[in-house]
PDB file of N, CA and C in Angstrom:
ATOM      1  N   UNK A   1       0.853  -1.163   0.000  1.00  0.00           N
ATOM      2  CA  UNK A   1       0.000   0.000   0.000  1.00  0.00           C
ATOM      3  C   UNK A   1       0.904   1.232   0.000  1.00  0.00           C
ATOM      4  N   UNK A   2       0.435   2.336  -0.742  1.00  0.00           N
ATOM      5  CA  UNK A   2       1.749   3.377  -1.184  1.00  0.00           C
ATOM      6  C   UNK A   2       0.744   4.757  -0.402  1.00  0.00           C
ATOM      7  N   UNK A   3       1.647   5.312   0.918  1.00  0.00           N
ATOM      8  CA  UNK A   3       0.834   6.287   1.092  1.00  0.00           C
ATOM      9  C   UNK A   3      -0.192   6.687   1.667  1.00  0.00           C
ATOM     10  N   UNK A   4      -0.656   5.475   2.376  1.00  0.00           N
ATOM     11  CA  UNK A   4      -1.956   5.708   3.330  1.00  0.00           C
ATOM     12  C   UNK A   4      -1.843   4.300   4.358  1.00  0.00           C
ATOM     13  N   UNK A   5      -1.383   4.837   5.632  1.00  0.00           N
ATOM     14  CA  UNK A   5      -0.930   3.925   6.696  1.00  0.00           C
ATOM     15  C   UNK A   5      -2.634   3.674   7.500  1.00  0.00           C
ATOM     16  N   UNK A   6      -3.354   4.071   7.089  1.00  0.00           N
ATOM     17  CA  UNK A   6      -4.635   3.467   8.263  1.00  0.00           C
ATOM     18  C   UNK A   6      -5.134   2.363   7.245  1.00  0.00           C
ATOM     19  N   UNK A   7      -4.850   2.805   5.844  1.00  0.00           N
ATOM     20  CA  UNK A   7      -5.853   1.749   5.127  1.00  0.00           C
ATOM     21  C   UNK A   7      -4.787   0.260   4.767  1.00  0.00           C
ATOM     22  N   UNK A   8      -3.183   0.438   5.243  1.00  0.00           N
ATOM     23  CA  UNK A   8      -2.633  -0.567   5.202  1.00  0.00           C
ATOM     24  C   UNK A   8      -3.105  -1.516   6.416  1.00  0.00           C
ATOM     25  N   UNK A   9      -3.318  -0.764   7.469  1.00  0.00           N
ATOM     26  CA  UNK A   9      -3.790  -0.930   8.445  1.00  0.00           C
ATOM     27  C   UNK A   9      -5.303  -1.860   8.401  1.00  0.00           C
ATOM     28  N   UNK A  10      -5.971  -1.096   8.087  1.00  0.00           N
ATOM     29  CA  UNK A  10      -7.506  -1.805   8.067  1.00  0.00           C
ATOM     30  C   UNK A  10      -7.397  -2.784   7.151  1.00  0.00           C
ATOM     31  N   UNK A  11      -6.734  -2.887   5.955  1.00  0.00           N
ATOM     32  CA  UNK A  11      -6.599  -3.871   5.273  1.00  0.00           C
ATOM     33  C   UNK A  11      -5.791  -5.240   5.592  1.00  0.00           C
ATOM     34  N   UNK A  12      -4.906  -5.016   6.810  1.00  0.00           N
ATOM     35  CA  UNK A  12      -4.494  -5.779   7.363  1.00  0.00           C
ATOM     36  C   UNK A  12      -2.631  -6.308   6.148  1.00  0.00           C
ATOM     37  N   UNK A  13      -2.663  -5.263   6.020  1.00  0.00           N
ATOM     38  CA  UNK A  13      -1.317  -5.618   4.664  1.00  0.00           C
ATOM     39  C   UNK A  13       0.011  -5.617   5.659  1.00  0.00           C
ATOM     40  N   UNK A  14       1.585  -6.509   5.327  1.00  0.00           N
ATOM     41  CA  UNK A  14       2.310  -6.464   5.347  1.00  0.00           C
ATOM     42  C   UNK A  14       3.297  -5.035   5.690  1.00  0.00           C
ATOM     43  N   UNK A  15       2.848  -4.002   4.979  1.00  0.00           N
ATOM     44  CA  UNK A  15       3.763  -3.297   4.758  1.00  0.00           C
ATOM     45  C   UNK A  15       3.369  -2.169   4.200  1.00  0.00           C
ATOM     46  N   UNK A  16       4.209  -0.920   4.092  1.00  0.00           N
ATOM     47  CA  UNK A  16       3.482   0.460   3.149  1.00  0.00           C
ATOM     48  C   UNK A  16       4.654   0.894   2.467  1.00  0.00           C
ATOM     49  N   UNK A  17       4.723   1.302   1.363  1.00  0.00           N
ATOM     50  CA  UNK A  17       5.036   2.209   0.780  1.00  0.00           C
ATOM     51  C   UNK A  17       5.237   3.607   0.626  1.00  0.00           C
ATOM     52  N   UNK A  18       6.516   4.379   0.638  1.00  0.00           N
ATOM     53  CA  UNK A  18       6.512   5.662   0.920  1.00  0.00           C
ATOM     54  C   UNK A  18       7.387   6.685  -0.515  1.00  0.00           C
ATOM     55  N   UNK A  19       7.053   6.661  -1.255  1.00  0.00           N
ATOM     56  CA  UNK A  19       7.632   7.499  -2.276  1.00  0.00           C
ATOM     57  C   UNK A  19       8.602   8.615  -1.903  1.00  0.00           C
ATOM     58  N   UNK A  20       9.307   8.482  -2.776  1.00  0.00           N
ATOM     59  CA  UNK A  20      10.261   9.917  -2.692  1.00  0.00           C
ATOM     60  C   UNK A  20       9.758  10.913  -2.227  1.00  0.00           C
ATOM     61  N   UNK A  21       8.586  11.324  -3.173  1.00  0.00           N
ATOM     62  CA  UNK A  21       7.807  12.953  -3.315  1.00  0.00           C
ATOM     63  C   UNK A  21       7.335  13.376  -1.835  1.00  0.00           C
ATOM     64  N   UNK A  22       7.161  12.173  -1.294  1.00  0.00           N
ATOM     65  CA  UNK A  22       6.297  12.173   0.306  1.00  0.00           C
ATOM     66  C   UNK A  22       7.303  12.410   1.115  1.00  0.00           C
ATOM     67  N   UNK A  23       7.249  13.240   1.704  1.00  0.00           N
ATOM     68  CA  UNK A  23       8.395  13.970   3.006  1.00  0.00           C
ATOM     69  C   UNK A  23       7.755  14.242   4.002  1.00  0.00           C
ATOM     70  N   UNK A  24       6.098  13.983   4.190  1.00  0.00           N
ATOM     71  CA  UNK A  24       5.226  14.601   4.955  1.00  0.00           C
ATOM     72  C   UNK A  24       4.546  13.346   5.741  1.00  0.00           C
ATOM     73  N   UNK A  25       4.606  12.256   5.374  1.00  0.00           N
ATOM     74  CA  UNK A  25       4.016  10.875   6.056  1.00  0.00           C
ATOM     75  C   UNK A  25       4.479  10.432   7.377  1.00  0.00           C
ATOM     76  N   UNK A  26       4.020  10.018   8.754  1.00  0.00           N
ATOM     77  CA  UNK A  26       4.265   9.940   9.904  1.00  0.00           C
ATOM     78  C   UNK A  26       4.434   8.481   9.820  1.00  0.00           C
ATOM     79  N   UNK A  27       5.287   7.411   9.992  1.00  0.00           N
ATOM     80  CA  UNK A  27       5.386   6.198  10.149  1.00  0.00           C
ATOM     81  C   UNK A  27       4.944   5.354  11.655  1.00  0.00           C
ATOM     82  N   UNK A  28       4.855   6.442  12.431  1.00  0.00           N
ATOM     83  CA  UNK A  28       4.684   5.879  13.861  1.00  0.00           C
ATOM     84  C   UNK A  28       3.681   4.973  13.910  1.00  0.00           C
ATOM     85  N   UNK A  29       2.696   5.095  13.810  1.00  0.00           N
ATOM     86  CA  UNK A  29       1.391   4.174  13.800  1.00  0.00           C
ATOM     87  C   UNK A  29       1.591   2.867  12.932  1.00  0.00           C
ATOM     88  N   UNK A  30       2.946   2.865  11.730  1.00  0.00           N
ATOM     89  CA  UNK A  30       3.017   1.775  10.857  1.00  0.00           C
ATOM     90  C   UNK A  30       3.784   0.959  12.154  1.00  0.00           C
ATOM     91  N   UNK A  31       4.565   1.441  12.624  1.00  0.00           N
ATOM     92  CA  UNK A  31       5.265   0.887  13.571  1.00  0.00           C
ATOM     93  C   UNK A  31       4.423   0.026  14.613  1.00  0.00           C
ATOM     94  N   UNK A  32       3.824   0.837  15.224  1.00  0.00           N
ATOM     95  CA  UNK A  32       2.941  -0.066  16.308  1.00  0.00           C
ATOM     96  C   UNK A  32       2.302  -1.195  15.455  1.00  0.00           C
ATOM     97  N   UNK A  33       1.661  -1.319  14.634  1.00  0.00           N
ATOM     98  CA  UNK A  33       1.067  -2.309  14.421  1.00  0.00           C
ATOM     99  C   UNK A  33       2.184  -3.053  12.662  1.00  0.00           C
ATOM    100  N   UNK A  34       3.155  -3.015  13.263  1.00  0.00           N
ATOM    101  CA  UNK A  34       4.049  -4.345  12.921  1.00  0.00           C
ATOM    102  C   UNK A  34       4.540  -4.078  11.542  1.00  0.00           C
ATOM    103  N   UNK A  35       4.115  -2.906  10.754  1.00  0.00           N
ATOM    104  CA  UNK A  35       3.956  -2.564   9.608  1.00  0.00           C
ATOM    105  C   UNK A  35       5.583  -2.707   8.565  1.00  0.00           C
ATOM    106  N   UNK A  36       5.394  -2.639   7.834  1.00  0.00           N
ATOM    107  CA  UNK A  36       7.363  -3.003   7.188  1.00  0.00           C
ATOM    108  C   UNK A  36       7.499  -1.554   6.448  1.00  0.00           C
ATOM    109  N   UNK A  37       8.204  -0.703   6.369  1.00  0.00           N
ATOM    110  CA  UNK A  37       8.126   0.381   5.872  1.00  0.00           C
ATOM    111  C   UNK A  37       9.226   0.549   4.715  1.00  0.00           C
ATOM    112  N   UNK A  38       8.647   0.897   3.386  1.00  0.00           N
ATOM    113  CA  UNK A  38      10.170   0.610   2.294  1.00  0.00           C
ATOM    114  C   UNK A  38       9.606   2.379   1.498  1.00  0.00           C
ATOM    115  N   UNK A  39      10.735   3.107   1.407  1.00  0.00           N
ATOM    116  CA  UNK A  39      11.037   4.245   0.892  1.00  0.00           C
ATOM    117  C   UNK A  39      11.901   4.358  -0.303  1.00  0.00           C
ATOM    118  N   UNK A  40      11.019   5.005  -0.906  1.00  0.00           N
ATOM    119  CA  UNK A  40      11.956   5.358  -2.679  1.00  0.00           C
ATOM    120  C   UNK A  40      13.173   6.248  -2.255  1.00  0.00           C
ATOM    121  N   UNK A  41      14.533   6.550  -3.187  1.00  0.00           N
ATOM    122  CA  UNK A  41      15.011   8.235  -3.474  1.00  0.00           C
ATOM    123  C   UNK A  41      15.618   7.723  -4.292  1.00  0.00           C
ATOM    124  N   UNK A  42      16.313   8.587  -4.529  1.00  0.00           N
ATOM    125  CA  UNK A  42      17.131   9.149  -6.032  1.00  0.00           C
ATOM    126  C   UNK A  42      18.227   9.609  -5.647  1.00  0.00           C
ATOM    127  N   UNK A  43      18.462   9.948  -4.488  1.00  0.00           N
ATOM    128  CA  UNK A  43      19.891  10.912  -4.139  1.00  0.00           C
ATOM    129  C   UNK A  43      19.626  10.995  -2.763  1.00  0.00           C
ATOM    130  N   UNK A  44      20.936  11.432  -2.393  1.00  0.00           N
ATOM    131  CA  UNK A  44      21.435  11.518  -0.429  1.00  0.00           C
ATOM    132  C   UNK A  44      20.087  12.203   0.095  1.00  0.00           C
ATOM    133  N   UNK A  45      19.883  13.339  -0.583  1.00  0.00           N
ATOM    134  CA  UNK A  45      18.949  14.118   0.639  1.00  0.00           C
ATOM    135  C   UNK A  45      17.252  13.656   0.610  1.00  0.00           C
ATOM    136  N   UNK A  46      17.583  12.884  -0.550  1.00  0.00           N
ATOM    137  CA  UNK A  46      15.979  11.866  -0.015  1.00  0.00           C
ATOM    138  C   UNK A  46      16.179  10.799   0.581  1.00  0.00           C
ATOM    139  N   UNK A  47      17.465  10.369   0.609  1.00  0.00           N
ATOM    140  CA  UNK A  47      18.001   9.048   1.335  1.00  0.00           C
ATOM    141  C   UNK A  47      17.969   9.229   2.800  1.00  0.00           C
ATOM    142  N   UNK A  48      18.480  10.987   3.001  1.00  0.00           N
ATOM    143  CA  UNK A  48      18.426  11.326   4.730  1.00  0.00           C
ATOM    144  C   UNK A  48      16.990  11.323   5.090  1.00  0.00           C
ATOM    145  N   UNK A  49      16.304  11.446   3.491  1.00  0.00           N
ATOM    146  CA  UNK A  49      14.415  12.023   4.251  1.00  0.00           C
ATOM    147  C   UNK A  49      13.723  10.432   4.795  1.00  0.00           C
ATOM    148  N   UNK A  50      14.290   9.787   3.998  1.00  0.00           N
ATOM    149  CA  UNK A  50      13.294   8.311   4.629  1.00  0.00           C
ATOM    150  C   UNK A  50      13.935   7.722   5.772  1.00  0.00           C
ATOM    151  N   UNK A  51      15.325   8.081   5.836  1.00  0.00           N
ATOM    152  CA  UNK A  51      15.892   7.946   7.123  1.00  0.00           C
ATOM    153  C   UNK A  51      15.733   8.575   8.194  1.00  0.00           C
ATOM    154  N   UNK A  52      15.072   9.680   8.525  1.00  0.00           N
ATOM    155  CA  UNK A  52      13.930  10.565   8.472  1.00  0.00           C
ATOM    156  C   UNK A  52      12.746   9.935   9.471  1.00  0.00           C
ATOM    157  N   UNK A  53      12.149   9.722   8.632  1.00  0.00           N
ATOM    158  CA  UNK A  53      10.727   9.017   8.520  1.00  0.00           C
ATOM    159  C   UNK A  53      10.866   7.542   9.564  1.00  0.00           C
ATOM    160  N   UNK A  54      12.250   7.299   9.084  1.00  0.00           N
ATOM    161  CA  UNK A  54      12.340   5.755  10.071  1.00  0.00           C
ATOM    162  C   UNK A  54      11.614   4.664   9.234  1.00  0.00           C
ATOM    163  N   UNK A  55      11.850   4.517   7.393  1.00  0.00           N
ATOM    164  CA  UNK A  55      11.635   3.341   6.804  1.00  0.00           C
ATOM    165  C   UNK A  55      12.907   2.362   7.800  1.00  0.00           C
ATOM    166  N   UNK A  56      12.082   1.319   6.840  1.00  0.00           N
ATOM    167  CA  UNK A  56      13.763  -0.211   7.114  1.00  0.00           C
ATOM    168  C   UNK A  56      14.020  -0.493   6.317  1.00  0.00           C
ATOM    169  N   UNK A  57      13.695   0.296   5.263  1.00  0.00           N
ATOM    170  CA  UNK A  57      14.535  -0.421   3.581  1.00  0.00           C
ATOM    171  C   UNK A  57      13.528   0.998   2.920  1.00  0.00           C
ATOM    172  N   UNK A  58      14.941   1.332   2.025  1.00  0.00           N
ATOM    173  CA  UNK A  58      15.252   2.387   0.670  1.00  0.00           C
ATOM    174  C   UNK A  58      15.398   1.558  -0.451  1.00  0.00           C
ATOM    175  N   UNK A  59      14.399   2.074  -0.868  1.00  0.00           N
ATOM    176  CA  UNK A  59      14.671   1.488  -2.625  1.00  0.00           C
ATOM    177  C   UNK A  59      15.244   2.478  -3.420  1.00  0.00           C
ATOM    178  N   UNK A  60      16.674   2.383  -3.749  1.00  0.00           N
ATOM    179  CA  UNK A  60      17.404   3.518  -5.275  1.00  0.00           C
ATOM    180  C   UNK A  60      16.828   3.209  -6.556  1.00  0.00           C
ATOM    181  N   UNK A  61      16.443   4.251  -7.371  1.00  0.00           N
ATOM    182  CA  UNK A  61      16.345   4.324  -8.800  1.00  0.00           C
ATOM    183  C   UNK A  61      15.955   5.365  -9.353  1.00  0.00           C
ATOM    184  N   UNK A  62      15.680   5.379 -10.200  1.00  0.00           N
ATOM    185  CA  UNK A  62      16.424   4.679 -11.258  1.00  0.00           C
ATOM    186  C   UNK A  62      18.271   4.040 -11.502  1.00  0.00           C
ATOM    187  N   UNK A  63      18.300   3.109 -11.100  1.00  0.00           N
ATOM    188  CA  UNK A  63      19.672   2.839 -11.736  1.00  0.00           C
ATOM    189  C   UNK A  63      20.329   2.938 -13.262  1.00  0.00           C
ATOM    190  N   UNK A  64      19.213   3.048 -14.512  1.00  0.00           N
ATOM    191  CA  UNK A  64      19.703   2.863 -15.921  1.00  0.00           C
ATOM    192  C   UNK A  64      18.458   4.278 -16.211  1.00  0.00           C
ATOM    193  N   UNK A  65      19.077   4.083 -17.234  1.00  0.00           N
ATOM    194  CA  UNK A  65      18.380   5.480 -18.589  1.00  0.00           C
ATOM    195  C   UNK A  65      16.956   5.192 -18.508  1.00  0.00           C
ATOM    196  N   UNK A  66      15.645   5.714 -18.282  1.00  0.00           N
ATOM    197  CA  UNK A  66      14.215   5.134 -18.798  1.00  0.00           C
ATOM    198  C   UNK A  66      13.750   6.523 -19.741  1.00  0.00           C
ATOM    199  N   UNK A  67      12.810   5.909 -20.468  1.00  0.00           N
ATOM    200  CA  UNK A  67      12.772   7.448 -21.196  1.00  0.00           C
ATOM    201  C   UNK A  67      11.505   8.464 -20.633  1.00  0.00           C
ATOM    202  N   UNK A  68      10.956   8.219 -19.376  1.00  0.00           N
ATOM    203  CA  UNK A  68       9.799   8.860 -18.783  1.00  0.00           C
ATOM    204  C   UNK A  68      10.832   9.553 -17.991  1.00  0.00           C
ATOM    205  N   UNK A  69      11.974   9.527 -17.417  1.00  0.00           N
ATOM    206  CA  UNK A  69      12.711   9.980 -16.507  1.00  0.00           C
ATOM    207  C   UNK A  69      14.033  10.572 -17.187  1.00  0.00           C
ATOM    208  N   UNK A  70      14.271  11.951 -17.017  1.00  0.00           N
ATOM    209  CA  UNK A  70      15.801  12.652 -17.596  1.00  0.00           C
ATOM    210  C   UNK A  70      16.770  12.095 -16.884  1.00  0.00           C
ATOM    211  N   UNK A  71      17.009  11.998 -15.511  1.00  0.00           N
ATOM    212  CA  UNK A  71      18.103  11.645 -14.739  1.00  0.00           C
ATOM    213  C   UNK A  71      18.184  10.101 -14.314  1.00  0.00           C
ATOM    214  N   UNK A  72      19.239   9.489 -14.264  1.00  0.00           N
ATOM    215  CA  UNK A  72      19.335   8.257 -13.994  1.00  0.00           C
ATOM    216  C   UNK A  72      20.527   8.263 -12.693  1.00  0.00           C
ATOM    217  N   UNK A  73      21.155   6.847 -11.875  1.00  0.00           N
ATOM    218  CA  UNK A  73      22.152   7.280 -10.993  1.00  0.00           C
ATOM    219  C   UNK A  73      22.833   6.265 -11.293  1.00  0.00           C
ATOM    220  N   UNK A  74      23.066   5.646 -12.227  1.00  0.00           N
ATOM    221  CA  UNK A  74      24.065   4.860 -12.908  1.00  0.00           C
ATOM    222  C   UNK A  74      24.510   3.825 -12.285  1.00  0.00           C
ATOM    223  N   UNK A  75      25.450   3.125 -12.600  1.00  0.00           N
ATOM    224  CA  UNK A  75      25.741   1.646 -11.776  1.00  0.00           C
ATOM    225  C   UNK A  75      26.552   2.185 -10.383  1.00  0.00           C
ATOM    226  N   UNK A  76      27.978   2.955 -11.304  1.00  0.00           N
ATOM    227  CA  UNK A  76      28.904   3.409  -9.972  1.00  0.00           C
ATOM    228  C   UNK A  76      28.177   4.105  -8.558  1.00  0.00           C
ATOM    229  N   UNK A  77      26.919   5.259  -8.903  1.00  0.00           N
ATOM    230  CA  UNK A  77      26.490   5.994  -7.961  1.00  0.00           C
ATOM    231  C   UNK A  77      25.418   5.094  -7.154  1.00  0.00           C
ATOM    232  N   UNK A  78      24.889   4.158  -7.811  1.00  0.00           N
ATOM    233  CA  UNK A  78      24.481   3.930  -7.368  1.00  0.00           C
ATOM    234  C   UNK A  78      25.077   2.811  -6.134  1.00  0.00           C
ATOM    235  N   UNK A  79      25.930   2.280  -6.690  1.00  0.00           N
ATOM    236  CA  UNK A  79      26.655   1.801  -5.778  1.00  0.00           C
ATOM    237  C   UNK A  79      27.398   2.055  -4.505  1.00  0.00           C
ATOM    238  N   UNK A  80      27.819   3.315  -5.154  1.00  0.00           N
ATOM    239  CA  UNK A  80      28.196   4.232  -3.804  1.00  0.00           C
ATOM    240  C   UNK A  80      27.061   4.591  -2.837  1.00  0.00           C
ATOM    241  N   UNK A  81      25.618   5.338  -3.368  1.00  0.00           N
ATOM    242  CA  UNK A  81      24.601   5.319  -2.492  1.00  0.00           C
ATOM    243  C   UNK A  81      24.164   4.212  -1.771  1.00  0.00           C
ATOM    244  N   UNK A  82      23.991   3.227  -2.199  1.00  0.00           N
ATOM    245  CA  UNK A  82      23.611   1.754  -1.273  1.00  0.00           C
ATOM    246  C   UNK A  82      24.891   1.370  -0.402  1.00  0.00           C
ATOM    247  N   UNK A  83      25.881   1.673  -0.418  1.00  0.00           N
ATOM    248  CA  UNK A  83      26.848   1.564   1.219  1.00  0.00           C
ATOM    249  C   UNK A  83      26.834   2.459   2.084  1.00  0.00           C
ATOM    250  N   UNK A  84      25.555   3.539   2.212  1.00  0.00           N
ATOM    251  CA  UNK A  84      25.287   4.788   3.094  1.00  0.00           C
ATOM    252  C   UNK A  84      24.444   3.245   4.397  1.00  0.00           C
ATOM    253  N   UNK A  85      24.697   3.576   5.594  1.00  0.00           N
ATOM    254  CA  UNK A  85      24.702   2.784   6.508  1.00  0.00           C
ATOM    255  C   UNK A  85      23.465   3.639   6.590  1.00  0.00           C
ATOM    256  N   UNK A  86      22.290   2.823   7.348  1.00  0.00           N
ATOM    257  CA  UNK A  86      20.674   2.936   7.848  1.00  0.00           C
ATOM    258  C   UNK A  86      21.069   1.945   8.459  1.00  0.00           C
TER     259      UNK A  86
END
């Protein structure tokens, strides 16, 4: 569920989803009730925002070229971003 922690909740789901764009979502309540929390970014200072928030797993990407998206973070950066310790 991407974005709405009561209805992961009432639905009884695994886990929520938190997008990059979202800097404004409170995780606390995912917490109490057992919730798994996984956060998008693209770069460090969305990497500090879900670290932030208190996800347990960051998802990086784009890693390669897509053509809906101008910027990509390539193999090397991205590599370097995924050894940032959470």
């Amino acid at each position: 569920m991407a974005n709405d922690v009561n209805l992961a909740i009432k639905l009884r789901l695994d886990g929520i989803y938190i997008p990059a764009f979202n800097k404004k979502i409170n995780i606390l309540k995912s917490k109490l009730h057992n919730l798994m929390c996984l956060g998008s970014a693209h770069n460090i200072k969305e990497i500090n925002e879900k670290k932030r928030q208190g996800v347990d797993f960051i998802f990086l990407a784009p890693i390669f070229k897509v053509k809906k998206k101008n910027s990509h973070l390539g193999v090397i950066r991205f590599n370097n971003l995924s050894k940032i310790n959470l």
